[in-house]
Protein backbone atom coordinates (compact mmCIF):
# COMPACT_ATOMS: atom_id res chain seq x y z
CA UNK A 1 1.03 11.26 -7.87
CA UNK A 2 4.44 11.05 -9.85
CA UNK A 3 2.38 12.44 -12.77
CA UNK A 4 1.47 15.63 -10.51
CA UNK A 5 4.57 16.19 -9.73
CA UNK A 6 5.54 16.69 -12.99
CA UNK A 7 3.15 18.67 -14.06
CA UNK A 8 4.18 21.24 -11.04
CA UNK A 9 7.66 21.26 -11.61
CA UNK A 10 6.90 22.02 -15.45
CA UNK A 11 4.42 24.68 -14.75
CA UNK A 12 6.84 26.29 -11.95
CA UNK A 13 9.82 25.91 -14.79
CA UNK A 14 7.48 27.15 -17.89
CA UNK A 15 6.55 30.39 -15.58
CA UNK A 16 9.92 30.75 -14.39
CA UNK A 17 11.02 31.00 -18.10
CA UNK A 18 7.69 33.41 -18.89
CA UNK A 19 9.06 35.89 -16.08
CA UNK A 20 12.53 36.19 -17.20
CA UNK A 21 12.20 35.97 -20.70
CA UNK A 22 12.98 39.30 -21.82
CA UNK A 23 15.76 39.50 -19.64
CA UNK A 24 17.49 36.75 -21.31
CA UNK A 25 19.12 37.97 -23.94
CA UNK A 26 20.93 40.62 -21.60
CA UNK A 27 21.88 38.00 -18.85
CA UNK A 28 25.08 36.97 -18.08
CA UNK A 29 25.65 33.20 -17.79
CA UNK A 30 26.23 33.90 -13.79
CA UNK A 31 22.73 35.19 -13.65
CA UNK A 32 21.44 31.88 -15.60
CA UNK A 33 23.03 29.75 -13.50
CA UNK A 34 21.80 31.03 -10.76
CA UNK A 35 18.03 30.76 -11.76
CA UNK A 36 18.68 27.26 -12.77
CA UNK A 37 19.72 26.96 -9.47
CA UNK A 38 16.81 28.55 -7.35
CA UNK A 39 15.01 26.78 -10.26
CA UNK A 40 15.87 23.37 -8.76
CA UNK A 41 15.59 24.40 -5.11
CA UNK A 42 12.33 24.58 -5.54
CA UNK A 43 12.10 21.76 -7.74
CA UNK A 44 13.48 20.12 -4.21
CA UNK A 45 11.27 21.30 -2.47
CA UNK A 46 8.18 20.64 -4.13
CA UNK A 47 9.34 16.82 -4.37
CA UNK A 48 10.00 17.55 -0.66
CA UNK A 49 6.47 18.70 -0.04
CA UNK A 50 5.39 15.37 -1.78
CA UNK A 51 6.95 13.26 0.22
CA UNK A 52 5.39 14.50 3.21
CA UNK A 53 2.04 14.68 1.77
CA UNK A 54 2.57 10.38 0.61
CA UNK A 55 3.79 9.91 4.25
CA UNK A 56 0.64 11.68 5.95
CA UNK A 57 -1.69 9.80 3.85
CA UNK A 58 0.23 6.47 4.74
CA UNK A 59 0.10 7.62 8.12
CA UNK A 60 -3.63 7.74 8.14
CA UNK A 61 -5.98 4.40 8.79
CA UNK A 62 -7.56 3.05 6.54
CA UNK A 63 -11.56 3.46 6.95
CA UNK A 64 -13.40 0.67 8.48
CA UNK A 65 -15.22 -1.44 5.96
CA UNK A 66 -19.05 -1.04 6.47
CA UNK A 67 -20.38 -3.55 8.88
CA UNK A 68 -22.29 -5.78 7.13
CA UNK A 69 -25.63 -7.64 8.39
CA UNK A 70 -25.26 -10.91 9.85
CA UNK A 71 -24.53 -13.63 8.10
CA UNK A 72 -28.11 -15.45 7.33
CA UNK A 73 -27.15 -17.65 4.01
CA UNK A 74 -28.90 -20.75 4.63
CA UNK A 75 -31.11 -19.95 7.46
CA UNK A 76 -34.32 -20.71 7.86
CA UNK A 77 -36.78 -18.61 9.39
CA UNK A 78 -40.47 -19.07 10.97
CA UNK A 79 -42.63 -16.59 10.19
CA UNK A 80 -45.64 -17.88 12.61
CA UNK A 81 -48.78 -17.18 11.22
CA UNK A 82 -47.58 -14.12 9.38
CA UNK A 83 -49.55 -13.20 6.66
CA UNK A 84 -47.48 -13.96 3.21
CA UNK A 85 -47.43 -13.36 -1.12
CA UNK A 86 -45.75 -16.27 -3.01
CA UNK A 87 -45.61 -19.72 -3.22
CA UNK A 88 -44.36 -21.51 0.25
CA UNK A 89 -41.75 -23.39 -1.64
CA UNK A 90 -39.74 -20.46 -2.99
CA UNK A 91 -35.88 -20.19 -2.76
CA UNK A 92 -36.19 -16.65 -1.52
CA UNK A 93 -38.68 -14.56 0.43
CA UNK A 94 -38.43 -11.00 1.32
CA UNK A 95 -39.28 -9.87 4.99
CA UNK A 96 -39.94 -6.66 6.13
């Protein structure tokens, strides 16, 4: 999740620095520090955002395993008169 993170902030930073490029070189240092400044409010805000997000999934229960069949390990079935394929002393037989 961390490693989304910052890949957003970096992305939101590298297009930030696309957009205002050309401006650059005729900004005053008050105008840089204040993008730097929205620049991390957002920054804030996206880790914000994230936190949320890690709380809500938190929040949510956890799926119920599958139920599984009951537990027949060792058991020994009669089959009556059934017919059957296989030799009657085999370890496993398949019903259906």
């Amino acid at each position: 999740m961390m490693r989304f993170s910052g890949q957003v902030v970096t992305g939101a930073l590298a297009l930030a620095l696309m957009a205002s490029s050309a401006g650059f070189a005729q900004s005053s240092d008050q105008e840089l520090r204040n993008e730097i400044e929205a620049l991390k409010k957002g920054q804030e805000q996206i880790r914000k955002d994230l936190q949320e997000i890690k709380k809500l999934i938190q929040a949510q229960p956890r799926a119920a395993a599958a139920p599984s069949g009951p537990n027949v390990k060792g058991k020994v079935f009669d089959l009556g008169d059934n017919p059957t394929l296989g030799e009657q002393t085999a370890k496993v037989t398949l019903v259906e």
